[in-house]
PDB file of N, CA and C in Angstrom:
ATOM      1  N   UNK A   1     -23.145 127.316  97.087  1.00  0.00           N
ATOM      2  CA  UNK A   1     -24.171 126.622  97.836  1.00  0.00           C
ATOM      3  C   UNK A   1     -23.525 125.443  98.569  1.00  0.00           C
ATOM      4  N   UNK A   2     -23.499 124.995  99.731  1.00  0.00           N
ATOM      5  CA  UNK A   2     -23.490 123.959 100.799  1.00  0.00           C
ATOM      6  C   UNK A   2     -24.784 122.769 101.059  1.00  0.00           C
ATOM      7  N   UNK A   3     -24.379 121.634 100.114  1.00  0.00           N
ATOM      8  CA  UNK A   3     -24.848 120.701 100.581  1.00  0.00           C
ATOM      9  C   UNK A   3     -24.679 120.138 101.929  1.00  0.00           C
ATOM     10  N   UNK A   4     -25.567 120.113 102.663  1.00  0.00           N
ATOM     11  CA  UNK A   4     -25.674 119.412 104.198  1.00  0.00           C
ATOM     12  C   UNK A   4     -26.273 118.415 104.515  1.00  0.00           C
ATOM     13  N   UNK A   5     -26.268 117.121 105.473  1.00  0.00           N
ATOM     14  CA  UNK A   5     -26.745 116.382 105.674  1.00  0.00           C
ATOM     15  C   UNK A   5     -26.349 116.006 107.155  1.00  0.00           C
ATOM     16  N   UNK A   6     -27.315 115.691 108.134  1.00  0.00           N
ATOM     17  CA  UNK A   6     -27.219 115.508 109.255  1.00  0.00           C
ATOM     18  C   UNK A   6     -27.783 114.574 109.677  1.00  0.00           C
ATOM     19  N   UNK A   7     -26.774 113.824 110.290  1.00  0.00           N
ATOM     20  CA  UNK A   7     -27.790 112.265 110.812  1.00  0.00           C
ATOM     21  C   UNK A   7     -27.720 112.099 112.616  1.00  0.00           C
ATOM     22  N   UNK A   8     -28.919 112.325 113.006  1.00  0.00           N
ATOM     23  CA  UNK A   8     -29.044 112.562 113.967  1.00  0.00           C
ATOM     24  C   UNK A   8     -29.872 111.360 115.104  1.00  0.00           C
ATOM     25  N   UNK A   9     -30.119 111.436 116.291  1.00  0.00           N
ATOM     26  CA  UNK A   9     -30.355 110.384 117.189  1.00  0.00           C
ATOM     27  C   UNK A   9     -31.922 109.852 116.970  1.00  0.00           C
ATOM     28  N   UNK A  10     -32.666 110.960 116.604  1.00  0.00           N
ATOM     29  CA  UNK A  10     -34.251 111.452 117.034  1.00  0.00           C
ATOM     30  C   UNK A  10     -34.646 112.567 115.883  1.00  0.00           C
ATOM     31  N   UNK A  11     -35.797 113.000 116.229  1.00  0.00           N
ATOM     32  CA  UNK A  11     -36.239 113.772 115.144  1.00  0.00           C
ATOM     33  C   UNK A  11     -36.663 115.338 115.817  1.00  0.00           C
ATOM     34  N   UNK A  12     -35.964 115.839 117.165  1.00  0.00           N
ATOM     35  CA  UNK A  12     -36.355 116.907 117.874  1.00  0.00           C
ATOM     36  C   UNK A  12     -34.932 117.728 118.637  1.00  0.00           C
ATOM     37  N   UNK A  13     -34.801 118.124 117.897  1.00  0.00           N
ATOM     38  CA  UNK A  13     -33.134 118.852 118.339  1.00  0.00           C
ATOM     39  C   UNK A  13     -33.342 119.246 119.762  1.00  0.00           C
ATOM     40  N   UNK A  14     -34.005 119.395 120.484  1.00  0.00           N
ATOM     41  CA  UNK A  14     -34.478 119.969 121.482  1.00  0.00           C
ATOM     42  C   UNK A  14     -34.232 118.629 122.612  1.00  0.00           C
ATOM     43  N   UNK A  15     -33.974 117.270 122.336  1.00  0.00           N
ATOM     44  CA  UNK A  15     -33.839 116.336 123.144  1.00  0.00           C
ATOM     45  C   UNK A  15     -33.032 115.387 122.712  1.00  0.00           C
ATOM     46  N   UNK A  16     -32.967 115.586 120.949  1.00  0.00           N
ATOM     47  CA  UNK A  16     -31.930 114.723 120.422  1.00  0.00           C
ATOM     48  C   UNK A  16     -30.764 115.578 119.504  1.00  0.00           C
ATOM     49  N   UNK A  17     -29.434 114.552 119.365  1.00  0.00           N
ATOM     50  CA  UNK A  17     -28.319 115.283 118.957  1.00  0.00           C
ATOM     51  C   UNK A  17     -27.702 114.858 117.574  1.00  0.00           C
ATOM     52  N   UNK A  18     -27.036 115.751 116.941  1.00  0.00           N
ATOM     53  CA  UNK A  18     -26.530 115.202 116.188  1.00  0.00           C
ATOM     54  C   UNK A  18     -25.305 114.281 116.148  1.00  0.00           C
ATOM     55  N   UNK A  19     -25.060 113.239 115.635  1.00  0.00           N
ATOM     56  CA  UNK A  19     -23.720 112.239 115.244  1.00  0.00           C
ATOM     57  C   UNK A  19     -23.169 112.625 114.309  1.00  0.00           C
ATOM     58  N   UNK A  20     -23.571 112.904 113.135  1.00  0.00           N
ATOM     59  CA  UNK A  20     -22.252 113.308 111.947  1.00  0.00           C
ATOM     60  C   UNK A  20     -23.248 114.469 111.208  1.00  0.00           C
ATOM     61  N   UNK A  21     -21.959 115.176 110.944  1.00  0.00           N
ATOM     62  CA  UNK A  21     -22.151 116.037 109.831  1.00  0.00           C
ATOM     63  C   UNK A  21     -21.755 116.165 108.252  1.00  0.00           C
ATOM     64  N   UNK A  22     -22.378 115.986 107.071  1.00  0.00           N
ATOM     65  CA  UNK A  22     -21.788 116.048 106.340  1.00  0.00           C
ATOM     66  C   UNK A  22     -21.884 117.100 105.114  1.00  0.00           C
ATOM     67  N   UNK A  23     -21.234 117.641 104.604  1.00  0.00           N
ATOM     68  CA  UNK A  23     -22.103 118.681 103.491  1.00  0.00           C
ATOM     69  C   UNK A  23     -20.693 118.568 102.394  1.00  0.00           C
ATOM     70  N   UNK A  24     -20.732 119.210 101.195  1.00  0.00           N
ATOM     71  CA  UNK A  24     -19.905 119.699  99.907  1.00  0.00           C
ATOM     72  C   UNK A  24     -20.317 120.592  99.751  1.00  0.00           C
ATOM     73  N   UNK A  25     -19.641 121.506  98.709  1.00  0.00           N
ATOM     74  CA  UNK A  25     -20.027 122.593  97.921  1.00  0.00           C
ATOM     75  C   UNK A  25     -19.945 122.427  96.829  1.00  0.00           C
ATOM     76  N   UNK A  26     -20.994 122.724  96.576  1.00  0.00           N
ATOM     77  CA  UNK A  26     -22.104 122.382  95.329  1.00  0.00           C
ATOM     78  C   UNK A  26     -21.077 123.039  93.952  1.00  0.00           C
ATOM     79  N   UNK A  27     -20.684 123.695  94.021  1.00  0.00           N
ATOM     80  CA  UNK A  27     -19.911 124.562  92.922  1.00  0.00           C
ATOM     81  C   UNK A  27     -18.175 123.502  93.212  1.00  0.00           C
ATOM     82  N   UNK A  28     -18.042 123.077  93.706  1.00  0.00           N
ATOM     83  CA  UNK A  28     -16.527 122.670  94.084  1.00  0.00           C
ATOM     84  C   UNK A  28     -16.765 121.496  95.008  1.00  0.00           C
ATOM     85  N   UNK A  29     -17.322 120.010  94.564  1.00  0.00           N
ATOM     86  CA  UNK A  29     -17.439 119.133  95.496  1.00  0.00           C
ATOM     87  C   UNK A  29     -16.571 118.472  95.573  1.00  0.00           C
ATOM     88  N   UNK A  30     -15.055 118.937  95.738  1.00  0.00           N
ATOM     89  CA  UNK A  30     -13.946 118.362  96.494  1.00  0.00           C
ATOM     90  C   UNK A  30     -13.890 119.339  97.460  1.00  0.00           C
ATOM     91  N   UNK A  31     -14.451 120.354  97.823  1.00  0.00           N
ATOM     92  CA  UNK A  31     -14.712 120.524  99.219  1.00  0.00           C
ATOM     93  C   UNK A  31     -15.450 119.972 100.250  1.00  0.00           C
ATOM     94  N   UNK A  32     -15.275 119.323 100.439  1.00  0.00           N
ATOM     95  CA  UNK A  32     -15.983 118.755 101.647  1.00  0.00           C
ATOM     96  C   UNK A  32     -15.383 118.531 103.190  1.00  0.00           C
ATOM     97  N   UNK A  33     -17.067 118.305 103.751  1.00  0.00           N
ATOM     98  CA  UNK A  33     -16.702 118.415 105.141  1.00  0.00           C
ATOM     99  C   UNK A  33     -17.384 116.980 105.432  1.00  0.00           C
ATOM    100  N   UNK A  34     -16.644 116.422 106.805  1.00  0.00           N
ATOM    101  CA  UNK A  34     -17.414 115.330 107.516  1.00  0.00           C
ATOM    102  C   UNK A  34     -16.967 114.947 108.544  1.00  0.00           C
ATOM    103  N   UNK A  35     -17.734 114.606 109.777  1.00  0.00           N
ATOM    104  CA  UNK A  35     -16.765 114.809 110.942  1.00  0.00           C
ATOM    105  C   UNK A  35     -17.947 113.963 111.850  1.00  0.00           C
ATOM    106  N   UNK A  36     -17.752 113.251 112.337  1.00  0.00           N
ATOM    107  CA  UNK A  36     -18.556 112.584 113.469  1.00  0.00           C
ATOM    108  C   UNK A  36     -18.393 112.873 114.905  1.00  0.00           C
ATOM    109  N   UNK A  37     -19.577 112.852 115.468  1.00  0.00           N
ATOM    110  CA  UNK A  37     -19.142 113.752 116.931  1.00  0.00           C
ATOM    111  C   UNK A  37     -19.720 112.858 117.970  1.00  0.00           C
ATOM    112  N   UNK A  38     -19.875 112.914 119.345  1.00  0.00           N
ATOM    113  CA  UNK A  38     -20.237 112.042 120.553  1.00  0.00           C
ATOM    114  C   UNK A  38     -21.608 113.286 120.732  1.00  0.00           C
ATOM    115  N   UNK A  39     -23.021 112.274 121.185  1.00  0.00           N
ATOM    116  CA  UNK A  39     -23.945 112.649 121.566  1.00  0.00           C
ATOM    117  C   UNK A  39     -23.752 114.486 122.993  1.00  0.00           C
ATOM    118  N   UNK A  40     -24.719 115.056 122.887  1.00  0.00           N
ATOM    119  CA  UNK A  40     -24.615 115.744 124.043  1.00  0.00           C
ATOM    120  C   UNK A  40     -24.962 115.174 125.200  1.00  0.00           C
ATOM    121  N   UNK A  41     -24.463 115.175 126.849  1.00  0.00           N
ATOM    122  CA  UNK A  41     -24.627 114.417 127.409  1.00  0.00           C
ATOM    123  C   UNK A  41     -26.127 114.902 128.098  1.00  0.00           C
ATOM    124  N   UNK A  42     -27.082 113.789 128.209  1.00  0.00           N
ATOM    125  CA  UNK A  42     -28.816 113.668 128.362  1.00  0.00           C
ATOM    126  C   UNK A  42     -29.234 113.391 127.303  1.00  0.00           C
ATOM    127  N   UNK A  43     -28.678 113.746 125.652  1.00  0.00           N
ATOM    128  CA  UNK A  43     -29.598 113.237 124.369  1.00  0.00           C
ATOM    129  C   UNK A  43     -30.064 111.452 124.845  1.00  0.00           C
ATOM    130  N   UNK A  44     -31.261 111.914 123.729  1.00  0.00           N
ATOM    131  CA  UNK A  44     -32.347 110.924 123.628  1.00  0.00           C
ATOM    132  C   UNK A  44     -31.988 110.071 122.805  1.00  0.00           C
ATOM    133  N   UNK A  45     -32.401 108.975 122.114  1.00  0.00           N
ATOM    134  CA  UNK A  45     -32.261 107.871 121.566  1.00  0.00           C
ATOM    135  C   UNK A  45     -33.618 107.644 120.992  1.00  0.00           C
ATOM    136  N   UNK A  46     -34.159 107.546 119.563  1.00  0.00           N
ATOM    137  CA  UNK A  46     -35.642 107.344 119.491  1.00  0.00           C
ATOM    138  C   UNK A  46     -35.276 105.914 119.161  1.00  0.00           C
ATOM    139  N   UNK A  47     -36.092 105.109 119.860  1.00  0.00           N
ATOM    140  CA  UNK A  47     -36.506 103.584 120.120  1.00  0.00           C
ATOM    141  C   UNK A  47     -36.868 102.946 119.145  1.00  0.00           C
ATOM    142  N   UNK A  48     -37.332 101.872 118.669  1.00  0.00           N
ATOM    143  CA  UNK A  48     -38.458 100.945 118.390  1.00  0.00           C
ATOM    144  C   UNK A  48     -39.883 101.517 119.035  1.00  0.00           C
ATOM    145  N   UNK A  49     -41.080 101.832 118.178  1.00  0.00           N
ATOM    146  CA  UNK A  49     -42.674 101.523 118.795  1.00  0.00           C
ATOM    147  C   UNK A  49     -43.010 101.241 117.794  1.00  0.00           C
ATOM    148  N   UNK A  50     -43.103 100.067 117.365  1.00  0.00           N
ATOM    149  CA  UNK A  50     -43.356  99.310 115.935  1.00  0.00           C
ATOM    150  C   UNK A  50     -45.472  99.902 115.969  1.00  0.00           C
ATOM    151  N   UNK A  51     -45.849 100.322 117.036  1.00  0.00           N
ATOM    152  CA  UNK A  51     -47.087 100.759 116.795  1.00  0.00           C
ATOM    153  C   UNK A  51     -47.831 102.339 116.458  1.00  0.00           C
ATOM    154  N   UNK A  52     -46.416 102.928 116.462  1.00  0.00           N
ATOM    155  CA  UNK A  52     -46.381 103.928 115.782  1.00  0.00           C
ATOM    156  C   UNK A  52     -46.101 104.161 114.812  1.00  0.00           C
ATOM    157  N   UNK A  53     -45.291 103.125 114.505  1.00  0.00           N
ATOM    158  CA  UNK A  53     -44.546 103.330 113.188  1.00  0.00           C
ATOM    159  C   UNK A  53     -42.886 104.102 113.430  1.00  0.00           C
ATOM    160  N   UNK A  54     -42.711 103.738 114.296  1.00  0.00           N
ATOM    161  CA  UNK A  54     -41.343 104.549 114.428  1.00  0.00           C
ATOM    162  C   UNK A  54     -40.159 103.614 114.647  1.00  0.00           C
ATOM    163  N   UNK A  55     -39.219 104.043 113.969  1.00  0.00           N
ATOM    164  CA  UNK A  55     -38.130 103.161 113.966  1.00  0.00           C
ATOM    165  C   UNK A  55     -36.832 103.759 114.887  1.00  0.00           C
ATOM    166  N   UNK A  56     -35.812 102.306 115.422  1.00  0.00           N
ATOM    167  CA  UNK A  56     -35.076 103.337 116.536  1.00  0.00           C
ATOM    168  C   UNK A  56     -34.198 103.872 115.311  1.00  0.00           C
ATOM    169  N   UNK A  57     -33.515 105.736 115.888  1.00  0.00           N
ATOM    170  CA  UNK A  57     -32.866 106.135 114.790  1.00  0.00           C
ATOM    171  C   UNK A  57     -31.766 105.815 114.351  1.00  0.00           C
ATOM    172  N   UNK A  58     -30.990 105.216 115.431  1.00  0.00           N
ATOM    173  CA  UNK A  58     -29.277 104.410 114.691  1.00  0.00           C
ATOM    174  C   UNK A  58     -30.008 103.406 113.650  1.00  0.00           C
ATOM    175  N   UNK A  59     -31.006 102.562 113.769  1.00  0.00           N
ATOM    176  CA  UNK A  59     -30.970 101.736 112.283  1.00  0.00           C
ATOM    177  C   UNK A  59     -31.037 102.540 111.186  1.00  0.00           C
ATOM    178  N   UNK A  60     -31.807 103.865 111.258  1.00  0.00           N
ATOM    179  CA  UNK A  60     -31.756 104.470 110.127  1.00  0.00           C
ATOM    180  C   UNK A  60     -30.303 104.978 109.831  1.00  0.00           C
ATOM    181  N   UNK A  61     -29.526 105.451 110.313  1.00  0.00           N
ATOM    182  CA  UNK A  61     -28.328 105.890 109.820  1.00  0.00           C
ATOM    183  C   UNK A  61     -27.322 105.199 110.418  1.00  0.00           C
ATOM    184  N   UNK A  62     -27.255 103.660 110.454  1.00  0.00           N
ATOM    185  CA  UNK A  62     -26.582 102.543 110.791  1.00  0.00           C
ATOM    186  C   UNK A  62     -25.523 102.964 112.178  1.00  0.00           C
ATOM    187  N   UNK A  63     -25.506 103.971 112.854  1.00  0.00           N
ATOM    188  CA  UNK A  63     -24.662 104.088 113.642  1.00  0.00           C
ATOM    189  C   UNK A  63     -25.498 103.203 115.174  1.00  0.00           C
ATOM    190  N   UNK A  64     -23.821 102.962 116.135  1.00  0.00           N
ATOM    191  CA  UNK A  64     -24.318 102.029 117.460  1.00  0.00           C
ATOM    192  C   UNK A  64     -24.312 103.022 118.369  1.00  0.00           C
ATOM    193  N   UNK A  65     -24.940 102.437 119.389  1.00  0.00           N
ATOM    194  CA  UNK A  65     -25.280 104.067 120.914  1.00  0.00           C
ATOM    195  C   UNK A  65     -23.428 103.391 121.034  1.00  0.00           C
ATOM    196  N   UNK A  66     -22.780 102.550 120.764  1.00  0.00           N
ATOM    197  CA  UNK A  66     -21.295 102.955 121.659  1.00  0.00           C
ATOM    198  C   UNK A  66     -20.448 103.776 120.732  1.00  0.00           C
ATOM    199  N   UNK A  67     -20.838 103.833 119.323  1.00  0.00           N
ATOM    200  CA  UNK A  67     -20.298 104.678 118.301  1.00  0.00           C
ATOM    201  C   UNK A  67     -20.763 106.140 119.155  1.00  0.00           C
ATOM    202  N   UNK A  68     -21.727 106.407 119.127  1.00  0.00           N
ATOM    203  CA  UNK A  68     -22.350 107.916 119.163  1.00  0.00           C
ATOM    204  C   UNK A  68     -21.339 108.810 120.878  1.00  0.00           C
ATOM    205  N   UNK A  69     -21.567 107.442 121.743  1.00  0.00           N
ATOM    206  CA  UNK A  69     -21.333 107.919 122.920  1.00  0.00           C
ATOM    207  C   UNK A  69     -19.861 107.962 122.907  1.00  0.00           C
ATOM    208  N   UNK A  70     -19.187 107.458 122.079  1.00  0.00           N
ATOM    209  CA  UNK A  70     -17.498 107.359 122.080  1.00  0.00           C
ATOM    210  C   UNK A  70     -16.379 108.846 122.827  1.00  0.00           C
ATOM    211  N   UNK A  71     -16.412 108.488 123.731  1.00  0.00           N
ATOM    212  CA  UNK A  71     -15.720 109.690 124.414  1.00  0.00           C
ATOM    213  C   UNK A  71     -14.335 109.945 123.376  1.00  0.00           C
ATOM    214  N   UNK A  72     -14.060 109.260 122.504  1.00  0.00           N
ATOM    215  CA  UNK A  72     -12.978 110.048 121.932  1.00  0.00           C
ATOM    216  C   UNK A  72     -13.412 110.646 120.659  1.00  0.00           C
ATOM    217  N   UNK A  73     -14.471 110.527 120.285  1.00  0.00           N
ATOM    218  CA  UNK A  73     -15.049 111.264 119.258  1.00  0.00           C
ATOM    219  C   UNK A  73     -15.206 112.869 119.315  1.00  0.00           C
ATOM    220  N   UNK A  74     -15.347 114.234 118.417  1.00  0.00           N
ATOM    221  CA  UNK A  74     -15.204 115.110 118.815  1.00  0.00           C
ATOM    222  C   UNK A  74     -16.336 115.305 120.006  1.00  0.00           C
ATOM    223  N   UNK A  75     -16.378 116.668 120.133  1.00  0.00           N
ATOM    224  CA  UNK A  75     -17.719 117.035 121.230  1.00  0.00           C
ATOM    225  C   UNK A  75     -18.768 117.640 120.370  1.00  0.00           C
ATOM    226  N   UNK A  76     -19.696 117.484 120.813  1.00  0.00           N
ATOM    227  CA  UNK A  76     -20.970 118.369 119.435  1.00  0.00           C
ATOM    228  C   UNK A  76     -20.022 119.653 119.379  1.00  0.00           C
ATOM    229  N   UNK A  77     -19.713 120.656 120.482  1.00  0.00           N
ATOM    230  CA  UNK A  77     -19.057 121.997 120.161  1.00  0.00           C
ATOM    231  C   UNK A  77     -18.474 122.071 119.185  1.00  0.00           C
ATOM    232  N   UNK A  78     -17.206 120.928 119.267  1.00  0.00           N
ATOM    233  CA  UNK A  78     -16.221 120.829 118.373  1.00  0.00           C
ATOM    234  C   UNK A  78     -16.777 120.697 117.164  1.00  0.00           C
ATOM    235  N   UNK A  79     -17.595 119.553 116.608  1.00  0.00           N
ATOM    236  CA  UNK A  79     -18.294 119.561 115.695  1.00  0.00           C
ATOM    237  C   UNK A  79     -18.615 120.406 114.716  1.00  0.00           C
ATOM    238  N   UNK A  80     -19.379 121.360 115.380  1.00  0.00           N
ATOM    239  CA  UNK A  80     -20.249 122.477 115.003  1.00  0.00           C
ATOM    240  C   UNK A  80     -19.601 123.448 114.728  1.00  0.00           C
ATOM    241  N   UNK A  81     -18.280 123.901 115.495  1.00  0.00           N
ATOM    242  CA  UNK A  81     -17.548 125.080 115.436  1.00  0.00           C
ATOM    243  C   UNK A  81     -16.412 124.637 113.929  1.00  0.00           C
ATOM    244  N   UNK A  82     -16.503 123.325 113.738  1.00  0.00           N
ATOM    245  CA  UNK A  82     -15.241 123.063 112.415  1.00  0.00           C
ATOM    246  C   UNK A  82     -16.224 122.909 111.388  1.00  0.00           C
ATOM    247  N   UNK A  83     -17.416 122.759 111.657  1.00  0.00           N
ATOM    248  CA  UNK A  83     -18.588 123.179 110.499  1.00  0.00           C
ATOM    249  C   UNK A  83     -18.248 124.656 109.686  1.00  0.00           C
ATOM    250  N   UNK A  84     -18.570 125.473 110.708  1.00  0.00           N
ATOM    251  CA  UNK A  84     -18.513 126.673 110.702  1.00  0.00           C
ATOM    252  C   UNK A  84     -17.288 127.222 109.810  1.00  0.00           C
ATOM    253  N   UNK A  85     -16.191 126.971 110.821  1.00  0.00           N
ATOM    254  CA  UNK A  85     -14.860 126.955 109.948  1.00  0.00           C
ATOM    255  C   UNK A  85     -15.040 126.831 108.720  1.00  0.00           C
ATOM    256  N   UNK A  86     -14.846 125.252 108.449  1.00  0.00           N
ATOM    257  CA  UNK A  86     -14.884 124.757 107.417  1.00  0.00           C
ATOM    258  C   UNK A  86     -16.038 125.875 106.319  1.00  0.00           C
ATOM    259  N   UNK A  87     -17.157 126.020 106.271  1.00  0.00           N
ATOM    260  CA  UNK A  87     -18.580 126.512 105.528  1.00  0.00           C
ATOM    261  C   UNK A  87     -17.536 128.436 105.130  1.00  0.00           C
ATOM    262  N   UNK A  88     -16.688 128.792 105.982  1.00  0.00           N
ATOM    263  CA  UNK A  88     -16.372 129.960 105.683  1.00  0.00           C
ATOM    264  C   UNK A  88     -15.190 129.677 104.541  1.00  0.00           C
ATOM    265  N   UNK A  89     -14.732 128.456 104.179  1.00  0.00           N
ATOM    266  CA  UNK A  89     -14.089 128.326 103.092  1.00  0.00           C
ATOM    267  C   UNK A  89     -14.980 128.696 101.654  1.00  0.00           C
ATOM    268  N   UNK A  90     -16.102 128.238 101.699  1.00  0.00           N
ATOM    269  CA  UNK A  90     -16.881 127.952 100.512  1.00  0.00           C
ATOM    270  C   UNK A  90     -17.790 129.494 100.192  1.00  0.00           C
ATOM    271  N   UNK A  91     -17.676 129.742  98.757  1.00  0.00           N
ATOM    272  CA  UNK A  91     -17.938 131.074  98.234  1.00  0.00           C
ATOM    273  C   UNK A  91     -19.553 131.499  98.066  1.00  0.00           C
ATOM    274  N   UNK A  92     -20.177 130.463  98.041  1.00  0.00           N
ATOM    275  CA  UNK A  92     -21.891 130.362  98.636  1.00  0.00           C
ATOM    276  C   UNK A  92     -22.213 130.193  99.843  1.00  0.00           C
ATOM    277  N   UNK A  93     -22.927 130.731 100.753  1.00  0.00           N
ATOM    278  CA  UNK A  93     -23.332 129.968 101.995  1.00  0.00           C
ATOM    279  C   UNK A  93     -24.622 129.422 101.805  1.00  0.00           C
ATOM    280  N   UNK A  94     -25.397 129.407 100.977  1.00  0.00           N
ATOM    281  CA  UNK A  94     -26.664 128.646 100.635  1.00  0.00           C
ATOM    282  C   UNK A  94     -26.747 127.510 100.952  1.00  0.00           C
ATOM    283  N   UNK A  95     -27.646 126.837 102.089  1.00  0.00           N
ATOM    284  CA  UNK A  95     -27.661 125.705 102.437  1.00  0.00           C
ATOM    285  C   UNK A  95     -28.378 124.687 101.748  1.00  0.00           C
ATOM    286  N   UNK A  96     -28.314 123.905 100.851  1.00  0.00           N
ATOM    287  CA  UNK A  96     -29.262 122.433 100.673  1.00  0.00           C
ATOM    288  C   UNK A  96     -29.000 121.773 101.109  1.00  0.00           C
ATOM    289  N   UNK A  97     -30.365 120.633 100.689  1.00  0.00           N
ATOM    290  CA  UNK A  97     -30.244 119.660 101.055  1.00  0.00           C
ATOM    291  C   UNK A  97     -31.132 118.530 100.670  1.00  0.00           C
ATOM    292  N   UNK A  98     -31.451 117.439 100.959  1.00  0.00           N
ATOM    293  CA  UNK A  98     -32.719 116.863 100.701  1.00  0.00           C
ATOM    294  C   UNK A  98     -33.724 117.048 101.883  1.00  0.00           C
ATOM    295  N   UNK A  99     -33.776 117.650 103.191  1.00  0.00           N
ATOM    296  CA  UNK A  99     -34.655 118.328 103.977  1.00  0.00           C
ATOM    297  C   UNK A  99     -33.354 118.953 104.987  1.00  0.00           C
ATOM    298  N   UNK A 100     -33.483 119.813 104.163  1.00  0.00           N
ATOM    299  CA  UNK A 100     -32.189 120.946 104.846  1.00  0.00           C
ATOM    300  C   UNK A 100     -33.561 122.011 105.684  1.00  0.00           C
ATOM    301  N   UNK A 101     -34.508 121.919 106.508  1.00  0.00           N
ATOM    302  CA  UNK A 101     -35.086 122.890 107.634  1.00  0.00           C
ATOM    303  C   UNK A 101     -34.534 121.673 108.675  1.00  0.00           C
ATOM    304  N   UNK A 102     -35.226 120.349 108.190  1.00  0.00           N
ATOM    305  CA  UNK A 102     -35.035 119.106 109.040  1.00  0.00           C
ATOM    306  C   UNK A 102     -33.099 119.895 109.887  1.00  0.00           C
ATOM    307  N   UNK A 103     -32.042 119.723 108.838  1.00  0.00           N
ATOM    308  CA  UNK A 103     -30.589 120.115 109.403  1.00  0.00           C
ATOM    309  C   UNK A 103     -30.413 120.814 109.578  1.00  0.00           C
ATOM    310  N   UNK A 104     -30.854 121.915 109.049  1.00  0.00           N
ATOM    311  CA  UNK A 104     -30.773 123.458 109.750  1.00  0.00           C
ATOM    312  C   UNK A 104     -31.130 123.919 111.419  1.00  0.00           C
ATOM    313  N   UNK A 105     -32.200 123.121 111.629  1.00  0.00           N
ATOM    314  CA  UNK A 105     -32.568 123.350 112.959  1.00  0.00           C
ATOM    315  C   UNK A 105     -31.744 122.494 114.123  1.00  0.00           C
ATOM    316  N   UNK A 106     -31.412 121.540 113.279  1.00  0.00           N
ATOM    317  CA  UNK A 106     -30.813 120.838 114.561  1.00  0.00           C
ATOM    318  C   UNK A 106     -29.075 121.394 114.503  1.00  0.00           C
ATOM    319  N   UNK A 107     -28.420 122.214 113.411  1.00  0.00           N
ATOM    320  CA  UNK A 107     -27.318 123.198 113.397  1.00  0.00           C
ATOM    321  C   UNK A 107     -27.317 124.252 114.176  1.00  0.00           C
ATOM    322  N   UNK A 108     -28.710 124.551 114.345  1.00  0.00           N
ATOM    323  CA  UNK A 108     -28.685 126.084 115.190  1.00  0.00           C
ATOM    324  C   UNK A 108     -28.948 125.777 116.454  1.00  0.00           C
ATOM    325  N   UNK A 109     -29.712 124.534 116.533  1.00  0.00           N
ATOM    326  CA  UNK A 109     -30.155 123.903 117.889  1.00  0.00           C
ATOM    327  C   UNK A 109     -28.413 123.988 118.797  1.00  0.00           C
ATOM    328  N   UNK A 110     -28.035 123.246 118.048  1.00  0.00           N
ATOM    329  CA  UNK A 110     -26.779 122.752 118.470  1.00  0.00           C
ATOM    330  C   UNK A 110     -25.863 123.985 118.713  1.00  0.00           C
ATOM    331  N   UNK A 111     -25.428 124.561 117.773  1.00  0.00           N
ATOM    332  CA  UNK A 111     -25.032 125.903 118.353  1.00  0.00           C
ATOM    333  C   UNK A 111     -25.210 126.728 119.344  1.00  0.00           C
ATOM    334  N   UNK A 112     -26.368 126.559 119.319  1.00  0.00           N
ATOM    335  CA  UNK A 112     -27.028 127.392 120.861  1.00  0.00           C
ATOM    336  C   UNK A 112     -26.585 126.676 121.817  1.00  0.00           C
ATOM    337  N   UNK A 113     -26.710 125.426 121.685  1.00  0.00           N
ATOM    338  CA  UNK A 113     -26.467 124.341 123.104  1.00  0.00           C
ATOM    339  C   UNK A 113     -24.986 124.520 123.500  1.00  0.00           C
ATOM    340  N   UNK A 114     -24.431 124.753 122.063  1.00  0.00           N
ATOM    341  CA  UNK A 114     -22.769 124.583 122.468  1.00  0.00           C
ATOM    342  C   UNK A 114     -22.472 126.169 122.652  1.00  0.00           C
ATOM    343  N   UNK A 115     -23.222 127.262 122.799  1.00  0.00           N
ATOM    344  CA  UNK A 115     -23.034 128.603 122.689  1.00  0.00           C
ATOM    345  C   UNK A 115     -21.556 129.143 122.167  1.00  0.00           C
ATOM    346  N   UNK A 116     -22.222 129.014 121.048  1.00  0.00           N
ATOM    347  CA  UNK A 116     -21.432 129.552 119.435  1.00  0.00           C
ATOM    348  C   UNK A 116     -22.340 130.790 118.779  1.00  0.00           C
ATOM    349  N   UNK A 117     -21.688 131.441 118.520  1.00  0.00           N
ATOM    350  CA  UNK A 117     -22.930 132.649 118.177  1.00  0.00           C
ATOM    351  C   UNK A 117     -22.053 132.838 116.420  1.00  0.00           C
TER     352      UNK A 117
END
């Protein structure tokens, strides 16, 4: 099984991207993966609307928009494709998580975007 965790810009893979990836395997957690990547270029940023109740998402996962946008950071592709890699080491592919649909979607989101099949 593959623990995953994805900390991402926003809460809609569809406009926002992921920044880091992280997961272990659950049976062998000195496997691990973690790799921080640069936004896709157009991702969103969810803000401050203190009247919604919404918080901007770098405070939640302490990262800065010049961290995310860092042109020397990998590319989401890259990202996603050493995920992959990496996940074919481990003898479960079972994904958890603590809201692993929440990371799952924005994994496949992303894949598609970076057309990785």
């Amino acid at each position: 099984m593959i623990v995953v965790d994805v900390e991402t810009t926003g809460l809609f893979p569809e406009k926002h991207s992921i920044v880091s990836i992280g997961a272990l395997e659950f049976d062998n957690p000195l496997n691990q993966f973690y790799q921080e990547n640069r936004v896709w270029e157009g991702a969103e940023i969810i803000d401050d609307d203190l009247e919604k109740g919404v918080v901007n998402a770098l405070k939640v996962n302490g990262f800065t928009e010049e961290q995310v946008r860092f042109t020397n950071n990998y590319s989401l592709k890259e990202s996603i494709g050493n995920f992959i890699k990496w996940s074919e080491t481990c003898k479960e592919k079972t994904l958890a998580g603590h809201n692993v649909v929440f990371d799952v979607s924005f994994l496949k989101d992303s894949a598609y975007r970076s057309e990785i099949e």
